[in-house]
N, C-alpha and C. Protein backbone atom coordinates (compact mmCIF):
# COMPACT_ATOMS: atom_id res chain seq x y z
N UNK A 1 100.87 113.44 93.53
CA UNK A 1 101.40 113.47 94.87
C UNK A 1 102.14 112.16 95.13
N UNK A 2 103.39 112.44 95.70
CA UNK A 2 104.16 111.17 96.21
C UNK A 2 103.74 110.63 97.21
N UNK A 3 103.99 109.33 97.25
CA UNK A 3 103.62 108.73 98.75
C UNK A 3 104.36 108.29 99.84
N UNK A 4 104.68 108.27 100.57
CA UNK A 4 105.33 108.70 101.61
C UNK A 4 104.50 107.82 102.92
N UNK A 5 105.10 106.78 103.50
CA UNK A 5 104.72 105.39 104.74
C UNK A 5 105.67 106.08 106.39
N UNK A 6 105.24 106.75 106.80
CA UNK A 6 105.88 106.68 108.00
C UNK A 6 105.65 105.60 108.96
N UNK A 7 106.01 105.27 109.99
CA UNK A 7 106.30 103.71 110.91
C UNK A 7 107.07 104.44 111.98
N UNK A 8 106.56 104.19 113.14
CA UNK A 8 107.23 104.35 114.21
C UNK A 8 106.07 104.08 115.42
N UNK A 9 106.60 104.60 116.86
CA UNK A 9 106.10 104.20 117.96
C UNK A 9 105.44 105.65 118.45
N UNK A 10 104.14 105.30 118.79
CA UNK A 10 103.03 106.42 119.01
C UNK A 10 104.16 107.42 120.28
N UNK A 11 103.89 108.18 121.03
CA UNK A 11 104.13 109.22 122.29
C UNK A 11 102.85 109.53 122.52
N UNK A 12 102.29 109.19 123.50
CA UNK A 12 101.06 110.26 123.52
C UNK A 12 100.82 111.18 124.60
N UNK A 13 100.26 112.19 124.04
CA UNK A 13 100.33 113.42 125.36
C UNK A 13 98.78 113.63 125.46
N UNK A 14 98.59 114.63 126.11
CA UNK A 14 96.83 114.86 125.88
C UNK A 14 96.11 116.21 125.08
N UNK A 15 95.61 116.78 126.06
CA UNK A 15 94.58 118.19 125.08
C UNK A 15 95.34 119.03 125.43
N UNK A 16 95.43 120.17 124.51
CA UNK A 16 95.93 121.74 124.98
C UNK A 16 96.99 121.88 125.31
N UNK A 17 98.14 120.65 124.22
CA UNK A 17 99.53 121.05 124.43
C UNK A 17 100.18 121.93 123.95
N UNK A 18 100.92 122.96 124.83
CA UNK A 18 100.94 124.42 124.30
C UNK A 18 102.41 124.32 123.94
N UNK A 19 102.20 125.54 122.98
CA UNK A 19 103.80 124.94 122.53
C UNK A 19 105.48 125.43 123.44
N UNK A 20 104.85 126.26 124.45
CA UNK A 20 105.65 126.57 125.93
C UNK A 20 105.96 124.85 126.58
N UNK A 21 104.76 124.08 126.46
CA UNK A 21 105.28 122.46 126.58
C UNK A 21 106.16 121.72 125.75
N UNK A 22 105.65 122.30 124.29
CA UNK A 22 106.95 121.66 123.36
C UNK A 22 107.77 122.20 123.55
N UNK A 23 108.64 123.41 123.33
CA UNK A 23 109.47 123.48 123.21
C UNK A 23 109.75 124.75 124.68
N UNK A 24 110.34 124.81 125.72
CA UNK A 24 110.08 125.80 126.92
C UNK A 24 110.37 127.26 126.33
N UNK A 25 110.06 127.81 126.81
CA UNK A 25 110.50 129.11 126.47
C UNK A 25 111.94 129.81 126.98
N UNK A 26 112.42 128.95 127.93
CA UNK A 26 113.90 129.29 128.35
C UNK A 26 114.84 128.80 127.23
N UNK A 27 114.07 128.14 126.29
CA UNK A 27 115.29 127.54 125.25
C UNK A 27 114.77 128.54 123.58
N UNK A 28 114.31 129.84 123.77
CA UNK A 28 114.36 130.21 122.92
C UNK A 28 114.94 131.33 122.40
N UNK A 29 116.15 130.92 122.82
CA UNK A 29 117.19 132.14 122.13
C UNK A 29 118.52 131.20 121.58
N UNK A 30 117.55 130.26 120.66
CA UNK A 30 118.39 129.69 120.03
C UNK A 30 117.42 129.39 118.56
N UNK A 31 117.22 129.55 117.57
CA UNK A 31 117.20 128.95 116.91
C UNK A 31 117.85 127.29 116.03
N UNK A 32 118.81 126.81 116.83
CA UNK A 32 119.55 125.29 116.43
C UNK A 32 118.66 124.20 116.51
N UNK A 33 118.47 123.47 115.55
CA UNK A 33 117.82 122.43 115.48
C UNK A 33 118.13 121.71 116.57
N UNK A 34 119.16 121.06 116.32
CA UNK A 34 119.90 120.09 117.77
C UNK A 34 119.52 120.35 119.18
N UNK A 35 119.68 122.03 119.37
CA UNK A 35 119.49 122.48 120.68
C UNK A 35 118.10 121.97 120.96
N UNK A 36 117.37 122.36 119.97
CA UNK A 36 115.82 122.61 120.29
C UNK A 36 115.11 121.06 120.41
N UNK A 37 116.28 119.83 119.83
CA UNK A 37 115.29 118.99 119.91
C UNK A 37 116.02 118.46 121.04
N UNK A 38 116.72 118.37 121.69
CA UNK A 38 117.21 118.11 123.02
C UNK A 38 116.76 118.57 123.87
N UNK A 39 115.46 119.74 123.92
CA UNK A 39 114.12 119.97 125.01
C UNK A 39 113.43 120.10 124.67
N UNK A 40 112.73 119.05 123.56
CA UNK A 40 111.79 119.12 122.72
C UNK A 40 110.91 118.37 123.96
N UNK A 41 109.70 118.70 124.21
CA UNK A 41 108.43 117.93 125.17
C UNK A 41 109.32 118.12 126.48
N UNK A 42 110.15 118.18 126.96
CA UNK A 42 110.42 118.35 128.26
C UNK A 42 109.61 118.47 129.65
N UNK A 43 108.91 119.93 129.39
CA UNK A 43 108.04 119.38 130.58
C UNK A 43 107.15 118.97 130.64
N UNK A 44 106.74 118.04 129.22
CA UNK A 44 105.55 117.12 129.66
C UNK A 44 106.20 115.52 129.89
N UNK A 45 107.69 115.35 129.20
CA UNK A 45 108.22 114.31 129.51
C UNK A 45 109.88 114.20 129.36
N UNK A 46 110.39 114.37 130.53
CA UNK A 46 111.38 114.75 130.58
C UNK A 46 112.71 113.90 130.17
N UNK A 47 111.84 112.79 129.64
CA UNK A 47 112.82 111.61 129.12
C UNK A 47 112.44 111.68 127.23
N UNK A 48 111.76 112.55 127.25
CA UNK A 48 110.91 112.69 125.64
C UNK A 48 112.54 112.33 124.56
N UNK A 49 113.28 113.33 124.97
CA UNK A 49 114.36 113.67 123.55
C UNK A 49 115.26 112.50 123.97
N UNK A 50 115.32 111.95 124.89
CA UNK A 50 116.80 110.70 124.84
C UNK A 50 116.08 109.74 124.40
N UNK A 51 115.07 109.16 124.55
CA UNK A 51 113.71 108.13 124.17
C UNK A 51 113.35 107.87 122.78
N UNK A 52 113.45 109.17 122.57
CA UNK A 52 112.36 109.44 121.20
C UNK A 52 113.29 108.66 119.74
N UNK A 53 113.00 107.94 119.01
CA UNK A 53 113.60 107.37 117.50
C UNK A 53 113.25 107.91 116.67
N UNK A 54 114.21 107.93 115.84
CA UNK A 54 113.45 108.55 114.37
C UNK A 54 112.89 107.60 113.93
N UNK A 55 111.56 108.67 113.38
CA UNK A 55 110.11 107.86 112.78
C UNK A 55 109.17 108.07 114.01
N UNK A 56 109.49 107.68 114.94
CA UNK A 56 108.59 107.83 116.11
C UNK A 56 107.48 109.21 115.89
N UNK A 57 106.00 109.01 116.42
CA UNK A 57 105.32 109.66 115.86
C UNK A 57 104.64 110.36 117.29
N UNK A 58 104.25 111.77 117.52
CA UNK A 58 103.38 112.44 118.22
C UNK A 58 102.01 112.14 118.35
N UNK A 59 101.44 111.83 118.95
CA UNK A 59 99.91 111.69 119.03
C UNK A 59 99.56 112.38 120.71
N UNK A 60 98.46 113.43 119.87
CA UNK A 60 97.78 114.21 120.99
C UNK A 60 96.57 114.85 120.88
N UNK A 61 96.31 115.12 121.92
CA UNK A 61 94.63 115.43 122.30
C UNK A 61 94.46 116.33 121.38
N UNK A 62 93.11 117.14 122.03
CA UNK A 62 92.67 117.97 120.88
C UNK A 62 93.04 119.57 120.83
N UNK A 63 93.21 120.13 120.06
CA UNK A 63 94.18 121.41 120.22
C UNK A 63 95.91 122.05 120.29
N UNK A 64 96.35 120.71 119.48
CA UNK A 64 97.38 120.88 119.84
C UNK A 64 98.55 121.84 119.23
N UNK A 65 99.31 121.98 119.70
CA UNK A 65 100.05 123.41 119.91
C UNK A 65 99.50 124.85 120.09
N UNK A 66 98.65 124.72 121.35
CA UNK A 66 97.80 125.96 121.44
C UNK A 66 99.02 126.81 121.72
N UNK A 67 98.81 128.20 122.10
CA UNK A 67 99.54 128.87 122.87
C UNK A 67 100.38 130.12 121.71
N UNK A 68 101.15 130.44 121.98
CA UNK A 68 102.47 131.27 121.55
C UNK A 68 102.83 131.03 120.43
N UNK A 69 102.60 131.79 119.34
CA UNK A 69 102.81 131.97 117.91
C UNK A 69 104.83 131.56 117.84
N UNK A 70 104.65 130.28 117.65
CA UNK A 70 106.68 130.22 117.92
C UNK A 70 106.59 129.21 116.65
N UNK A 71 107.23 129.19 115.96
CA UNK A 71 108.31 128.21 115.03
C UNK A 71 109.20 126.87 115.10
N UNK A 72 109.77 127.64 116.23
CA UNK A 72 110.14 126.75 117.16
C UNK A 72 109.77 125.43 117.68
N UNK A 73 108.55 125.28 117.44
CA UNK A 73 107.58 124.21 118.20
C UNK A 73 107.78 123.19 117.20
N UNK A 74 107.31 123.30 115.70
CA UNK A 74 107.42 122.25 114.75
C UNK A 74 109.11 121.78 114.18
N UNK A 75 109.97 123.42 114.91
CA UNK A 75 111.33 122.86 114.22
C UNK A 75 111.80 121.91 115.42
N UNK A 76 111.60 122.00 116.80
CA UNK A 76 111.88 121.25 118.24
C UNK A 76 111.54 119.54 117.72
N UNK A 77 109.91 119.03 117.14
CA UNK A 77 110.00 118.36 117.09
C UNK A 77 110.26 117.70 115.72
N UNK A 78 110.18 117.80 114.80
CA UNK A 78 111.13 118.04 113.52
C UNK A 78 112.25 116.88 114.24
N UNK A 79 113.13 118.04 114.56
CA UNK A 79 114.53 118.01 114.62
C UNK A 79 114.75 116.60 115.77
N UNK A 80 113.75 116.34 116.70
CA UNK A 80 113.88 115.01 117.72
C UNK A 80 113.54 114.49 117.06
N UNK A 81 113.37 114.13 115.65
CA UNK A 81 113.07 112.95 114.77
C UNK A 81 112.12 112.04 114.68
N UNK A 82 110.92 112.91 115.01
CA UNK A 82 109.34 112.89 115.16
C UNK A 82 108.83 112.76 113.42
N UNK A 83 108.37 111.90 112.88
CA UNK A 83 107.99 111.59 111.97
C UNK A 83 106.68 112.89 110.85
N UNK A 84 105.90 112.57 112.24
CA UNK A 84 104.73 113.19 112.16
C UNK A 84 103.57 113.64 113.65
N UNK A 85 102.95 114.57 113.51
CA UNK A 85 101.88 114.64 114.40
C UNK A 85 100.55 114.17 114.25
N UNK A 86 100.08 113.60 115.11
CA UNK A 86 98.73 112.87 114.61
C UNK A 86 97.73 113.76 116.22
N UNK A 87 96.93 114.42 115.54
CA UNK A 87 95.71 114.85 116.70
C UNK A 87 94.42 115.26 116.14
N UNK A 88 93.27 115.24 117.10
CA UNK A 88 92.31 115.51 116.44
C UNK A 88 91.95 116.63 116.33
N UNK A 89 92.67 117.85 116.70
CA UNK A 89 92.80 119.58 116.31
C UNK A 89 93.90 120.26 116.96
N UNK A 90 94.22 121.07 115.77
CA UNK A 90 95.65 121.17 115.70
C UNK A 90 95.13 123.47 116.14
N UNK A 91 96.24 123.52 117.00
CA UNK A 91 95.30 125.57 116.86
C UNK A 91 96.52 125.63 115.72
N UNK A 92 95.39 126.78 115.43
CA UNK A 92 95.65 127.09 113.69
C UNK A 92 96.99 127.43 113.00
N UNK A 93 97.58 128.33 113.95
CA UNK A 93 98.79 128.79 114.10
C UNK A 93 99.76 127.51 113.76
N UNK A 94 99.51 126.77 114.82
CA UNK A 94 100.78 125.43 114.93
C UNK A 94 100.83 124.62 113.58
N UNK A 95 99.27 124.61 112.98
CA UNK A 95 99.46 124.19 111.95
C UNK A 95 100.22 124.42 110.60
N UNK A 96 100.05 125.68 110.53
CA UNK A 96 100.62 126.16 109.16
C UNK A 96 102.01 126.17 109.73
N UNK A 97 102.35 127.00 110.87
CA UNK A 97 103.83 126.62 111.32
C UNK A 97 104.56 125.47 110.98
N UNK A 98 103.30 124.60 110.92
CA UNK A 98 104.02 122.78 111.31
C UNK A 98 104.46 122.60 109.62
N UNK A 99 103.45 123.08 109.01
CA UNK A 99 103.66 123.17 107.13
C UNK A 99 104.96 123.54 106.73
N UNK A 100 105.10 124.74 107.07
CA UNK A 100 105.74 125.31 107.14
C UNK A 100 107.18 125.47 107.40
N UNK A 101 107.53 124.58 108.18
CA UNK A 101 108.58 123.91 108.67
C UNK A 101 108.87 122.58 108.15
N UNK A 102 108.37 122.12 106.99
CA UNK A 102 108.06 120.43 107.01
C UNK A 102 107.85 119.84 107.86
N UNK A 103 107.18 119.89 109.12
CA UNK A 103 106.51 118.78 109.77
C UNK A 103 105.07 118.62 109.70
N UNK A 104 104.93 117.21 108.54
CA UNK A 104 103.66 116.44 108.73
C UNK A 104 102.87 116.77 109.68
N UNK A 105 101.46 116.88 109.75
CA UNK A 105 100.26 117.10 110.65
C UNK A 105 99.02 116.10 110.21
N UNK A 106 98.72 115.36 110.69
CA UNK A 106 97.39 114.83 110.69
C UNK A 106 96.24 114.82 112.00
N UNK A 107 94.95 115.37 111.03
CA UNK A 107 94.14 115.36 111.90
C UNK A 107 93.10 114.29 112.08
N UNK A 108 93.01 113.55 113.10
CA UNK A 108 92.37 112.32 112.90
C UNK A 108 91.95 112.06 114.64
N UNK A 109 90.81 112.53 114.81
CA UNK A 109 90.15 111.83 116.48
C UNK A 109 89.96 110.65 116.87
N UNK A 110 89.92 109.70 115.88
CA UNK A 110 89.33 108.34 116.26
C UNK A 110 91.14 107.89 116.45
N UNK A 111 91.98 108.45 115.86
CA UNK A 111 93.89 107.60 116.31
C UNK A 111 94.04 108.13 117.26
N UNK A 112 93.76 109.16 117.41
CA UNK A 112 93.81 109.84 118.89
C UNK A 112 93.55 109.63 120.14
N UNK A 113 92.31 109.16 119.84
CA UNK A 113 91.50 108.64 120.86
C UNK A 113 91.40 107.18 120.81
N UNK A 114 92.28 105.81 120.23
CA UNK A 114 92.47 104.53 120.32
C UNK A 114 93.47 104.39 120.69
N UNK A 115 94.45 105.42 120.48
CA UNK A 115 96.42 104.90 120.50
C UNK A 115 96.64 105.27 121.78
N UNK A 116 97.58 104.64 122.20
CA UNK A 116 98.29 104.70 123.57
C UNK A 116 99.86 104.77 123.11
N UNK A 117 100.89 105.45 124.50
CA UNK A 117 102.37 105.52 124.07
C UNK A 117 102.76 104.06 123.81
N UNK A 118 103.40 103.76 123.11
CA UNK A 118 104.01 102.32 122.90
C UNK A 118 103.87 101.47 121.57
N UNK A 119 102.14 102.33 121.04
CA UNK A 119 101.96 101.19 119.62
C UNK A 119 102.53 101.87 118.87
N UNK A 120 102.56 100.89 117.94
CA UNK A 120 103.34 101.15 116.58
C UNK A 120 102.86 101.53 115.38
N UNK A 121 102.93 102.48 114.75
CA UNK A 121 102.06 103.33 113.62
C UNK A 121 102.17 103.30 112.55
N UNK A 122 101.67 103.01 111.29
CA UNK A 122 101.98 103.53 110.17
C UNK A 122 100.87 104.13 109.45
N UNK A 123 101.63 105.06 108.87
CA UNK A 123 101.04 106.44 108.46
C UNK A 123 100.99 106.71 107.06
N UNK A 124 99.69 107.07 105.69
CA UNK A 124 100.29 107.28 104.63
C UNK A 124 99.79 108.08 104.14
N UNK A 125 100.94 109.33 103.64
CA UNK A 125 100.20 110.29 103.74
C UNK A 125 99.71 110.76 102.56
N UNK A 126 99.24 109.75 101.65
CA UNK A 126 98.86 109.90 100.01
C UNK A 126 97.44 109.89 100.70
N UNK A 127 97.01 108.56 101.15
CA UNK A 127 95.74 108.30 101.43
C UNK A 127 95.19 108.96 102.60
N UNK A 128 95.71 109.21 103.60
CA UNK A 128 95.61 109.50 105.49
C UNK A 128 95.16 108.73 105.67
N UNK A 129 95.23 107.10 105.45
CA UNK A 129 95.30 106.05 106.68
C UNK A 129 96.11 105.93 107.40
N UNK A 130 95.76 105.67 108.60
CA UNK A 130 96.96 105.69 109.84
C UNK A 130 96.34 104.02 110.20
N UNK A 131 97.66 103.61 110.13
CA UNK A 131 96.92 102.01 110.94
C UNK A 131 97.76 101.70 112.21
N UNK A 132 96.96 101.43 112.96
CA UNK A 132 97.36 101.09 114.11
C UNK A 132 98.03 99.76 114.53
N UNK A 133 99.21 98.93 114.31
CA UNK A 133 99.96 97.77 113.91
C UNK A 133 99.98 97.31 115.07
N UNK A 134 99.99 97.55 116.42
CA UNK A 134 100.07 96.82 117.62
C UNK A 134 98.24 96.88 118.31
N UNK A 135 97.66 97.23 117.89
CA UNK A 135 95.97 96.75 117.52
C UNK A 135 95.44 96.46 116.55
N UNK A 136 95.80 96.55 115.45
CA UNK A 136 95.11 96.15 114.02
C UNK A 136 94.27 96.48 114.02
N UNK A 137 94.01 98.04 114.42
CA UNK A 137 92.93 99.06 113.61
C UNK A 137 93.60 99.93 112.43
N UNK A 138 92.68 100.72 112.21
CA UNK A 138 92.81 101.52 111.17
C UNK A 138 91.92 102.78 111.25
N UNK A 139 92.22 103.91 111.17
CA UNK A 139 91.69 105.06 111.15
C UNK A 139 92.02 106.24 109.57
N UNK A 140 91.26 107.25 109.55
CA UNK A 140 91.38 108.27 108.72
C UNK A 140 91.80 109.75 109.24
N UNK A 141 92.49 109.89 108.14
CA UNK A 141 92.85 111.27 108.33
C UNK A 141 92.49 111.86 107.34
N UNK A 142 92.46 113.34 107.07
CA UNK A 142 92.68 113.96 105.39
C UNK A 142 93.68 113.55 104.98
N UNK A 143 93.38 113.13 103.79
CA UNK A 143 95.14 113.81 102.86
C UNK A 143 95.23 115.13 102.83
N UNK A 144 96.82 115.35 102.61
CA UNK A 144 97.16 116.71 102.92
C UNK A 144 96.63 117.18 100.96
N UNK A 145 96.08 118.47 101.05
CA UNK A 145 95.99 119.25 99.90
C UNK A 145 97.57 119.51 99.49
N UNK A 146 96.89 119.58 98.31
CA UNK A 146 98.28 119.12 96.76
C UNK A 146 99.72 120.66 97.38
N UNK A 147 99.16 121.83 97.95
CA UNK A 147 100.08 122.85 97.85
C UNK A 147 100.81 122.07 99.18
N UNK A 148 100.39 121.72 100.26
CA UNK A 148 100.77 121.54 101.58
C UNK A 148 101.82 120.24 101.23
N UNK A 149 101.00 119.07 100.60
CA UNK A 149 102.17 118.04 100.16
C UNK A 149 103.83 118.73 99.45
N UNK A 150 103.39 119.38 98.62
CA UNK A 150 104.75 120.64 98.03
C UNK A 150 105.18 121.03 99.09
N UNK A 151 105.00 121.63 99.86
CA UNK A 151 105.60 122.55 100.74
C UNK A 151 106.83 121.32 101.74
N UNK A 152 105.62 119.66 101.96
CA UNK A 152 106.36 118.91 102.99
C UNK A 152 107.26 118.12 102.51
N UNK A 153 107.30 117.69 100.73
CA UNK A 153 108.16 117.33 100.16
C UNK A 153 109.48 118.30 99.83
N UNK A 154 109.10 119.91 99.52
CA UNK A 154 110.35 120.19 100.15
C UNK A 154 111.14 120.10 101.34
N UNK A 155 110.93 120.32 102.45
CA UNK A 155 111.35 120.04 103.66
C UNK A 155 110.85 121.38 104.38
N UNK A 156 109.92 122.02 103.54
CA UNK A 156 109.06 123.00 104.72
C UNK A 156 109.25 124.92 103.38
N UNK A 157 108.66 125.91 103.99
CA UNK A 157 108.09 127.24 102.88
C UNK A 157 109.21 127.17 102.47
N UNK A 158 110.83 127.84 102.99
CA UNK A 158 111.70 128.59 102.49
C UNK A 158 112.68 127.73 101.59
N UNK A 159 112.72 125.85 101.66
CA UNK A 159 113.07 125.32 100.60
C UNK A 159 112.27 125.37 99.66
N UNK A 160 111.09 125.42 99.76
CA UNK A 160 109.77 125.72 98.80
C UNK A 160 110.27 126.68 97.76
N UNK A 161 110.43 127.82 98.30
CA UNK A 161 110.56 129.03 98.01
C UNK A 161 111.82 129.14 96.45
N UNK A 162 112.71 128.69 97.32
CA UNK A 162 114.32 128.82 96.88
C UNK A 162 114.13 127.81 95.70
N UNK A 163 113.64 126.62 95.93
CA UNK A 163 113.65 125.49 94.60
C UNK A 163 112.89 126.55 93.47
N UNK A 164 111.51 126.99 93.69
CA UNK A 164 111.06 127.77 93.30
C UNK A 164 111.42 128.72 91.67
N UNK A 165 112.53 129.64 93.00
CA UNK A 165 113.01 130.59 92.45
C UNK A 165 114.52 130.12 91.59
N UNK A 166 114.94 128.63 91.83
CA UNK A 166 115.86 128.03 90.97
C UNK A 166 116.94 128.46 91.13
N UNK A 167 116.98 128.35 93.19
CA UNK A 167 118.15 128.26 93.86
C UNK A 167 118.32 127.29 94.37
């Protein structure tokens, strides 16, 4: 497995962010990356997509992306140039979605529950230490299993797929 350091500045939201919060449901008759990350978090923060840097990382309560079986949700923040998600339970759905899409997921309660919006993160996702650089903690996550790392080093299933099949 390759290793791979993400770095950026926490966001934090709380429990039971549904993915009608990530990404609204008035913006889903688009599949476009661009579109989708330009109301990516919206109505939980309506300054989320002009704000947000690449690398910058998600951190949220527990359950996150409950709600509505959508795609949408991991390509929304994906595409706002969200590094990774860091929470301490992910509903099940959002997860493999998030795989699925190449967006990184870590599950980790104790980053969750220390980080605030503003610190600065780095993330690795050989080991799942997440260290916390504007407190100088350090927390655990899993490492991602060997198929899921494949899937995020392609850039999510259907490049998976296509390299695969030796397209």
């Amino acid at each position: 497995m390759s290793e791979t350091v993400f770095r950026g500045r926490a966001w934090k939201f709380g429990n039971d962010v549904d993915t009608d919060a990530i990404i609204p449901a008035r913006y889903l008759n688009t599949s476009d990356p661009e579109v989708l990350a330009a109301h990516c978090m919206e109505d939980a923060d309506p300054e989320f997509s002009s704000r947000v840097s690449a690398g910058d990382m998600i951190v949220g309560g527990k359950n996150f992306g409950c709600g509505s079986s959508r795609e949408h949700a991991p390509i929304a923040i994906k595409a706002a140039g969200v590094s990774c998600v860091i929470a301490p339970s992910f509903a099940r759905i959002f997860y493999r979605n998030s795989f699925n899409m190449g967006l990184p997921i870590f599950e980790s309660a104790q980053a969750s529950a220390q980080t605030v919006s503003g610190d600065e993160l780095e993330v690795n996702t050989a080991t799942g230490v997440i260290r916390n650089i504007t407190r100088g903690e350090e927390y655990r996550a899993e490492p991602f299993p060997p198929f899921m790392v494949e899937l995020i080093e392609a850039g999510g299933l259907i490049p998976f797929v296509l390299r695969e099949m030796g397209k």
